[in-house]
N, C-alpha and C. Protein backbone atom coordinates (compact mmCIF):
# COMPACT_ATOMS: atom_id res chain seq x y z
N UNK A 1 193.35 123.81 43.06
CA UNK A 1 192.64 124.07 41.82
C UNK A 1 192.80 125.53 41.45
N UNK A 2 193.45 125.80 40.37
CA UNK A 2 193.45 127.27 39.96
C UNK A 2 192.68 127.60 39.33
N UNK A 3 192.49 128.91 38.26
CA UNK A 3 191.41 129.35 37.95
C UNK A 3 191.42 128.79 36.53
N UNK A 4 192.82 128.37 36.00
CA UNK A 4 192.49 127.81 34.83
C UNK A 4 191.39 126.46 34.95
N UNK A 5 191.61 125.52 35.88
CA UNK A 5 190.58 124.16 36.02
C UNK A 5 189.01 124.87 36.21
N UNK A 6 188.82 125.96 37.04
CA UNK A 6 187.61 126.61 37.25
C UNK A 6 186.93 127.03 35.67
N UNK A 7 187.70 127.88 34.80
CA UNK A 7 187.55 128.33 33.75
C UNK A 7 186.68 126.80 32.64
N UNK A 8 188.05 126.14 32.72
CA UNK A 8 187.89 124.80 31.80
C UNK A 8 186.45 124.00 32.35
N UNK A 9 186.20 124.27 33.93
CA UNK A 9 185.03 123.47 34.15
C UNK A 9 183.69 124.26 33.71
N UNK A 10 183.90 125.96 33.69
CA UNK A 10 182.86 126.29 33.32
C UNK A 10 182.50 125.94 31.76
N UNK A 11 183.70 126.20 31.02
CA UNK A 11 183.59 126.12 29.59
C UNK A 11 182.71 124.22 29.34
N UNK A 12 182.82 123.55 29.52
CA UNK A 12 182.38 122.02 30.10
C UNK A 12 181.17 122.23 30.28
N UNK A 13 180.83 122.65 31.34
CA UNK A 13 178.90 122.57 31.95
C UNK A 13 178.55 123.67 30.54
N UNK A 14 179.15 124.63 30.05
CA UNK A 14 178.40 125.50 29.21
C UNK A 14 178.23 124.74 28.12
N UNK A 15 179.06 124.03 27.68
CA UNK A 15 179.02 123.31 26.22
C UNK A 15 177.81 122.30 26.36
N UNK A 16 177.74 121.59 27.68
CA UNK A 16 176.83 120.81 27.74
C UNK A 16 175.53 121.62 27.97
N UNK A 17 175.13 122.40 28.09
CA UNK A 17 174.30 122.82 28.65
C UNK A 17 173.79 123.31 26.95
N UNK A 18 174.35 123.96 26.32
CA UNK A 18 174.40 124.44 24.94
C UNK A 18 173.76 123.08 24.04
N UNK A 19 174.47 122.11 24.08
CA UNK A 19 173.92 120.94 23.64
C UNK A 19 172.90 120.60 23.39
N UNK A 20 172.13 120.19 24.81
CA UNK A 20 171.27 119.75 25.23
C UNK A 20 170.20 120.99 24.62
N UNK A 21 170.30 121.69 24.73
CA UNK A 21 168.98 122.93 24.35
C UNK A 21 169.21 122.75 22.68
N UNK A 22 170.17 122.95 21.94
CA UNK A 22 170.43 122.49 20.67
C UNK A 22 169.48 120.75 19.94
N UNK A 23 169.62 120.33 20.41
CA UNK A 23 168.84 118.60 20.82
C UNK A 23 167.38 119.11 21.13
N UNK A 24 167.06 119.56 22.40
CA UNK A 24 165.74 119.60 22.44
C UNK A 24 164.97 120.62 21.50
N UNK A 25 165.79 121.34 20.79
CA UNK A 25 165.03 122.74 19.61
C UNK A 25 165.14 121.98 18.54
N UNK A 26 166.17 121.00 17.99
CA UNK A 26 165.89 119.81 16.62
C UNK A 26 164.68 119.19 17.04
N UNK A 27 164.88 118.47 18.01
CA UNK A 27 163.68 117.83 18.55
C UNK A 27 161.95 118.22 18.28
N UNK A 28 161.77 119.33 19.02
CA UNK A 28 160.94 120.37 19.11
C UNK A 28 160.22 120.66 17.47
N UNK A 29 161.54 120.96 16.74
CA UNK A 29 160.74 121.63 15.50
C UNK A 29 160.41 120.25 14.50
N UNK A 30 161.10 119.07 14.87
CA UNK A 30 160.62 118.17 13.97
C UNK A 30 159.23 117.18 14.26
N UNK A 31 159.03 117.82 15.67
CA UNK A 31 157.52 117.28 15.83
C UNK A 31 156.33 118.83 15.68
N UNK A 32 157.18 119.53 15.04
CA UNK A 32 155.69 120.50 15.05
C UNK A 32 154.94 119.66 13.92
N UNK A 33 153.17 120.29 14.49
CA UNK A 33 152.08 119.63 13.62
C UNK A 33 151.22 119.13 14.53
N UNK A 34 150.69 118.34 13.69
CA UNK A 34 149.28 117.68 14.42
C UNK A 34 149.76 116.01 13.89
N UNK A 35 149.65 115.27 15.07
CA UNK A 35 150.05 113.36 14.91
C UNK A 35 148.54 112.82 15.62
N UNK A 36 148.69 111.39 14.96
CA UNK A 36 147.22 111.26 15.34
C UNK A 36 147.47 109.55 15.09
N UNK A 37 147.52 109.30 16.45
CA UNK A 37 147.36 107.81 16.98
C UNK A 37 147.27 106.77 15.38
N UNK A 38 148.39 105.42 15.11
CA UNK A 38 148.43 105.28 14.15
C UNK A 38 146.73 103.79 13.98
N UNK A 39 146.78 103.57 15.14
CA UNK A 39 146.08 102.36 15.05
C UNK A 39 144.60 102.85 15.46
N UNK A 40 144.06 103.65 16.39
CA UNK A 40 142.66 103.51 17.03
C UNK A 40 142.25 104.90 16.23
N UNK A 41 143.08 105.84 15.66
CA UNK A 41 143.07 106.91 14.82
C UNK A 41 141.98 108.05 16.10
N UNK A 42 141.68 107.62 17.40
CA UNK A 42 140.66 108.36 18.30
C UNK A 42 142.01 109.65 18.78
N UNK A 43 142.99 109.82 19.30
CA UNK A 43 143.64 110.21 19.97
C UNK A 43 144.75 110.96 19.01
N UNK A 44 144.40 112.61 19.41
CA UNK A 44 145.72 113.74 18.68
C UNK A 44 146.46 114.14 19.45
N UNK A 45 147.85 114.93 19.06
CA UNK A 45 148.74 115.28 19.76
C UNK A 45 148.69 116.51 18.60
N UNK A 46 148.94 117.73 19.66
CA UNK A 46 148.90 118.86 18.64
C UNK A 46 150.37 119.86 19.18
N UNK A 47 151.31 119.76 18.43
CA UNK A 47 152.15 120.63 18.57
C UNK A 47 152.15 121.82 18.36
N UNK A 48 151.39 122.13 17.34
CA UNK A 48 151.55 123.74 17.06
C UNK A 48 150.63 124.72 17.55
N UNK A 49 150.37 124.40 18.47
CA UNK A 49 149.75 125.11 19.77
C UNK A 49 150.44 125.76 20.72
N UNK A 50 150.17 127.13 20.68
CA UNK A 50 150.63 127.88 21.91
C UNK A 50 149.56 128.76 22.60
N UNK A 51 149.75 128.08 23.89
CA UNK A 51 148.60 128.22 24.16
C UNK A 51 149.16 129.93 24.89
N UNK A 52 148.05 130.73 25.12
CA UNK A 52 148.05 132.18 26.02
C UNK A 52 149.04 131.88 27.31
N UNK A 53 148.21 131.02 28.24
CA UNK A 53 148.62 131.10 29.52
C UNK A 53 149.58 130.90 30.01
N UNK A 54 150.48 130.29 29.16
CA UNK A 54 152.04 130.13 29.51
C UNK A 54 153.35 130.59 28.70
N UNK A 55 154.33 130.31 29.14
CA UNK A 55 155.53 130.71 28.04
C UNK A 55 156.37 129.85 27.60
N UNK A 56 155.67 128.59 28.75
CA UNK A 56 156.62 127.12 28.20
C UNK A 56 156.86 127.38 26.74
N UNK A 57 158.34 126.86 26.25
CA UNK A 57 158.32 126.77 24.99
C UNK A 57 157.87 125.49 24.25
N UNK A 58 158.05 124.05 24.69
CA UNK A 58 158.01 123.04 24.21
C UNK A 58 156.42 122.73 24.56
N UNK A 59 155.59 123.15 24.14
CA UNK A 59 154.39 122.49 24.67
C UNK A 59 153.29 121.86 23.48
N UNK A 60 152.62 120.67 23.61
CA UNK A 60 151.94 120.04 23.00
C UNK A 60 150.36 120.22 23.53
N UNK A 61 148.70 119.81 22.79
CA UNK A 61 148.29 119.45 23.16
C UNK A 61 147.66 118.24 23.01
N UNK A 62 147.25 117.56 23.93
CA UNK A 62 146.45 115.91 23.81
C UNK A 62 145.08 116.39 23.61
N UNK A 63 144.56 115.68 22.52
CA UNK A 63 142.69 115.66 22.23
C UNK A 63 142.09 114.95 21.90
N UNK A 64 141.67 113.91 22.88
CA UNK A 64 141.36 112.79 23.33
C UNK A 64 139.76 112.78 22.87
N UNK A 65 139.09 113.90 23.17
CA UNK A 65 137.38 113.88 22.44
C UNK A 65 136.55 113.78 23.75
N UNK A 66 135.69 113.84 23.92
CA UNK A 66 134.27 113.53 24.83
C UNK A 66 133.72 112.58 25.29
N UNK A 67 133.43 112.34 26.14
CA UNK A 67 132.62 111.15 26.85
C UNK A 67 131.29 111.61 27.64
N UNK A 68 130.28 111.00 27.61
CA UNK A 68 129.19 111.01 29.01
C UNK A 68 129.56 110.51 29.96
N UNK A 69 129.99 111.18 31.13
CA UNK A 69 130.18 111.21 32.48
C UNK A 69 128.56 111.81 33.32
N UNK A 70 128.27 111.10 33.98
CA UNK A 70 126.80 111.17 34.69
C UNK A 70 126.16 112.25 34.01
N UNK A 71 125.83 111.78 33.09
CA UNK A 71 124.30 112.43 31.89
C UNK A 71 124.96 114.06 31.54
N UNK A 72 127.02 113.95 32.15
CA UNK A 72 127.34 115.21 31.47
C UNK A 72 128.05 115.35 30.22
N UNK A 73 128.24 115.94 29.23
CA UNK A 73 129.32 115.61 27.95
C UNK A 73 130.58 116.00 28.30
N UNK A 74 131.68 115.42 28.83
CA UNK A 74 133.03 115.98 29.25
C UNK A 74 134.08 115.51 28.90
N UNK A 75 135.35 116.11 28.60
CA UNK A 75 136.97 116.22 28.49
C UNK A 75 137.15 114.35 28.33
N UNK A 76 137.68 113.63 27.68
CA UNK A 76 138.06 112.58 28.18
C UNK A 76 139.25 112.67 28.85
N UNK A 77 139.59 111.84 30.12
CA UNK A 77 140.18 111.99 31.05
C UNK A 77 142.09 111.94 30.25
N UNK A 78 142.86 112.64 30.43
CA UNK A 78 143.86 113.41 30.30
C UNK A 78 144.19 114.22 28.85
N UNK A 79 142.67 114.88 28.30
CA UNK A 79 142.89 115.76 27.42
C UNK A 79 143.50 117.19 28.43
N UNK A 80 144.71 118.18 27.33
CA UNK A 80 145.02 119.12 28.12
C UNK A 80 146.47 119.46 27.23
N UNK A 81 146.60 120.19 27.84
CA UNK A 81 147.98 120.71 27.50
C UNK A 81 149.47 120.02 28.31
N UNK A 82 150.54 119.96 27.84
CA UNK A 82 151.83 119.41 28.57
C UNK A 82 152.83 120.12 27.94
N UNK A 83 153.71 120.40 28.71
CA UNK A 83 154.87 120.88 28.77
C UNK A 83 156.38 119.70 28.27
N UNK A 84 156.58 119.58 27.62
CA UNK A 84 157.28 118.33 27.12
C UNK A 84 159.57 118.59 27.21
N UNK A 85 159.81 117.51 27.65
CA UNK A 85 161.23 118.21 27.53
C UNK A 85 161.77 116.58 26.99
N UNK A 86 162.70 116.26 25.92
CA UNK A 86 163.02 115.42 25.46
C UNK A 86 164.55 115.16 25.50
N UNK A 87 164.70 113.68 26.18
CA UNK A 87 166.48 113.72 26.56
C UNK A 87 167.08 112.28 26.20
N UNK A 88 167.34 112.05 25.07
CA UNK A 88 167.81 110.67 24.40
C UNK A 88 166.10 110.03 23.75
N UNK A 89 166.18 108.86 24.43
CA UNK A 89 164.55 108.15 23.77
C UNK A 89 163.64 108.49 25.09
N UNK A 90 163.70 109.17 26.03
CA UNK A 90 162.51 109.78 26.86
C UNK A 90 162.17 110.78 26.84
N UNK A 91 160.67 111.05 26.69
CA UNK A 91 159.83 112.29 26.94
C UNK A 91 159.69 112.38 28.19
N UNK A 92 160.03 113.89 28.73
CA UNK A 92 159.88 114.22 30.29
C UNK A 92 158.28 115.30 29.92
N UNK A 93 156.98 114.44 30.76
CA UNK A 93 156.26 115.70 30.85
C UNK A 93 155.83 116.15 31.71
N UNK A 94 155.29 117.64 31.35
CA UNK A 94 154.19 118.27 32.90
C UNK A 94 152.96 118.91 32.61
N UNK A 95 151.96 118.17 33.08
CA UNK A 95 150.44 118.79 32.55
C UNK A 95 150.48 120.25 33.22
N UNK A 96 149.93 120.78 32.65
CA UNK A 96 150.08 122.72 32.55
C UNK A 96 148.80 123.04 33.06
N UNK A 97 148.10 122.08 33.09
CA UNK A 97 146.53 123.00 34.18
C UNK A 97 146.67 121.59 35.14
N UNK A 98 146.43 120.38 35.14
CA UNK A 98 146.99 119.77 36.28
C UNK A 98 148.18 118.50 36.38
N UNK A 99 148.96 118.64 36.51
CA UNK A 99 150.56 117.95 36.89
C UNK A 99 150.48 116.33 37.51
N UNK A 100 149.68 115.56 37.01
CA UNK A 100 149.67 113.80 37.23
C UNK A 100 151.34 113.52 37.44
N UNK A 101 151.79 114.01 36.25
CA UNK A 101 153.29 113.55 36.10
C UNK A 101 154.54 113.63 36.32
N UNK A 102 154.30 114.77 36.98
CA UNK A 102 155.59 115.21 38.00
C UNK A 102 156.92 115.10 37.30
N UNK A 103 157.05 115.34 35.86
CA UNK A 103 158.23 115.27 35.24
C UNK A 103 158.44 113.63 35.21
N UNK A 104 157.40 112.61 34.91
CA UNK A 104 157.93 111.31 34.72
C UNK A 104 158.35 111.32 33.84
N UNK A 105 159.52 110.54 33.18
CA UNK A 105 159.84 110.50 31.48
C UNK A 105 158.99 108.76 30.92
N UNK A 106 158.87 108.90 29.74
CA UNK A 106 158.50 107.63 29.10
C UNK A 106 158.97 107.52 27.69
N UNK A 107 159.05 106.49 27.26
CA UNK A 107 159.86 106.22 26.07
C UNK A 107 159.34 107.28 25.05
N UNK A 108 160.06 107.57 24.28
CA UNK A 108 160.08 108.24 23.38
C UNK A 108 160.84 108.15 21.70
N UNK A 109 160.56 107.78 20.57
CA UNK A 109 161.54 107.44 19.34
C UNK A 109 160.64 108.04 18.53
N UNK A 110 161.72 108.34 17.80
CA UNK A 110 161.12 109.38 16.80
C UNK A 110 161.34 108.70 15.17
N UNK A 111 160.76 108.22 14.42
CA UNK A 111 161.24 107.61 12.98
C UNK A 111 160.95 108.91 12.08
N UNK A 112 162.18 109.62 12.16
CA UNK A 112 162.24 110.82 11.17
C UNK A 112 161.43 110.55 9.82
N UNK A 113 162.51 109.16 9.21
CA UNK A 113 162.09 109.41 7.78
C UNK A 113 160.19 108.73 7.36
N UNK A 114 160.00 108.15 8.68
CA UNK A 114 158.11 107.54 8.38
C UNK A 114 157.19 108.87 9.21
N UNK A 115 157.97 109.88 9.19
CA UNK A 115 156.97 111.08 9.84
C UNK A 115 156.27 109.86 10.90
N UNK A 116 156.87 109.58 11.88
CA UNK A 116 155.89 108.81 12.99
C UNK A 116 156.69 108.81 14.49
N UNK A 117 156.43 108.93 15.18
CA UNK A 117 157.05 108.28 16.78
C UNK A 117 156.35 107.35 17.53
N UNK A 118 157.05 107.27 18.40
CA UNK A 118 156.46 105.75 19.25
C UNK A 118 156.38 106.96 20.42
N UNK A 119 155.49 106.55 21.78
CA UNK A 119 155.25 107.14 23.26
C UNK A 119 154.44 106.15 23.95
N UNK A 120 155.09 106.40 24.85
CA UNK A 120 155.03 105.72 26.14
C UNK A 120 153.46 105.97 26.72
N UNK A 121 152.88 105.43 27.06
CA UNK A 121 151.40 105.37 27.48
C UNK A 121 151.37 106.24 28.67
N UNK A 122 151.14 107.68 28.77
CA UNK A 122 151.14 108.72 29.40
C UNK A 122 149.59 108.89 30.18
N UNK A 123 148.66 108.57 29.36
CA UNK A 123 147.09 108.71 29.18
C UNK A 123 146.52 107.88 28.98
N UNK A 124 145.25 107.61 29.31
CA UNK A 124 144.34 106.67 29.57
C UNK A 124 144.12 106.31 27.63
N UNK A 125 145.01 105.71 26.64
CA UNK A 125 144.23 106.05 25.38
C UNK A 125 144.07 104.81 24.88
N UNK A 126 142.79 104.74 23.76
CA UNK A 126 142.28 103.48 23.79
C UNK A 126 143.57 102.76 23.15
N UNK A 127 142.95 100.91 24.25
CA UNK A 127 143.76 100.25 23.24
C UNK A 127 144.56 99.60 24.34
N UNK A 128 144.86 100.28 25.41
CA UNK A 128 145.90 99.64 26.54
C UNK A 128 147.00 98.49 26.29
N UNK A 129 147.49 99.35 25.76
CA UNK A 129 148.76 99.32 25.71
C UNK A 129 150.22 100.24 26.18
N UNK A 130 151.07 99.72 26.38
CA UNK A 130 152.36 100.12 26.84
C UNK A 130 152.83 101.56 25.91
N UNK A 131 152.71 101.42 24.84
CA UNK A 131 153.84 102.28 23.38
C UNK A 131 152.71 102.31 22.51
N UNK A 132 153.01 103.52 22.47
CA UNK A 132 151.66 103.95 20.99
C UNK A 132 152.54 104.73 20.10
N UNK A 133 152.11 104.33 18.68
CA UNK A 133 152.77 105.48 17.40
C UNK A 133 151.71 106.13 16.93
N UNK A 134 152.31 107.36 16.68
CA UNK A 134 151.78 108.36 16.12
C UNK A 134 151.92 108.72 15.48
N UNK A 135 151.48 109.36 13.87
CA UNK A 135 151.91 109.67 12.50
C UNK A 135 151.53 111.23 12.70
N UNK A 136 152.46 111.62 11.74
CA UNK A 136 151.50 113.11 11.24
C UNK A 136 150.90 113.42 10.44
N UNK A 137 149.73 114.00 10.57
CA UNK A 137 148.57 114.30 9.31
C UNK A 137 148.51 115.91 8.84
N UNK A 138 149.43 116.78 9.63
CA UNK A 138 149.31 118.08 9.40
C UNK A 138 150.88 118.52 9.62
């Protein structure tokens, strides 16, 4: 192997690598906003949040609302912030104060022209079901 095949393989992983970050920044900017569950209307996804504590770039938050938990008013269980990375029709995420998901991916489609996507049931959100859509209202 000479240095031309070395050269040609770097030029290869760079292009791909270029790609893929190209894809996830289309991606990225066409879900900024606020989407909000199309059917139970309880459950937001807030993109245009950046939060202080990190530098992730792709990050969303979930705001799921309140519940009484033993006579306390608290978080419903997986409101929070996530770190999101998107690769064909899967969302890869990672909760940013605590990590359930270990980079699982779940479906992910995006219907550009109905401002809406479909996601994979990440969180406890009403309705139990598999695939939830989400519209945008902001």
């Amino acid at each position: 192997m000479g240095i031309k095949m070395i050269l040609v393989l770097l030029a290869i992983t760079y292009i791909g690598i270029s790609c893929s970050e190209v894809e996830d920044d289309l991606s990225s900017n066409l879900l900024e906003g606020v989407w909000v569950n199309s059917v139970t209307k309880t459950d937001t996804l807030d993109f245009s949040v950046k939060p202080s504590f990190t530098n992730a770039k792709n990050v969303f938050q979930l705001k799921r609302g309140t519940e009484v938990n033993r006579g306390y008013e608290m978080p419903k269980i997986g409101n929070g912030y996530y770190e999101y990375f998107i690769d064909g029709e899967k969302i890869f995420l990672k909760g940013l104060i605590i990590d359930i998901h270990a980079g699982k991916g779940y479906l992910f489609k995006q219907n550009i022209g109905d401002n809406a996507f479909q996601i994979g049931s990440f969180a406890p959100f009403d309705g139990n079901q598999s695939v939830y859509e989400f519209v945008r209202v902001k």
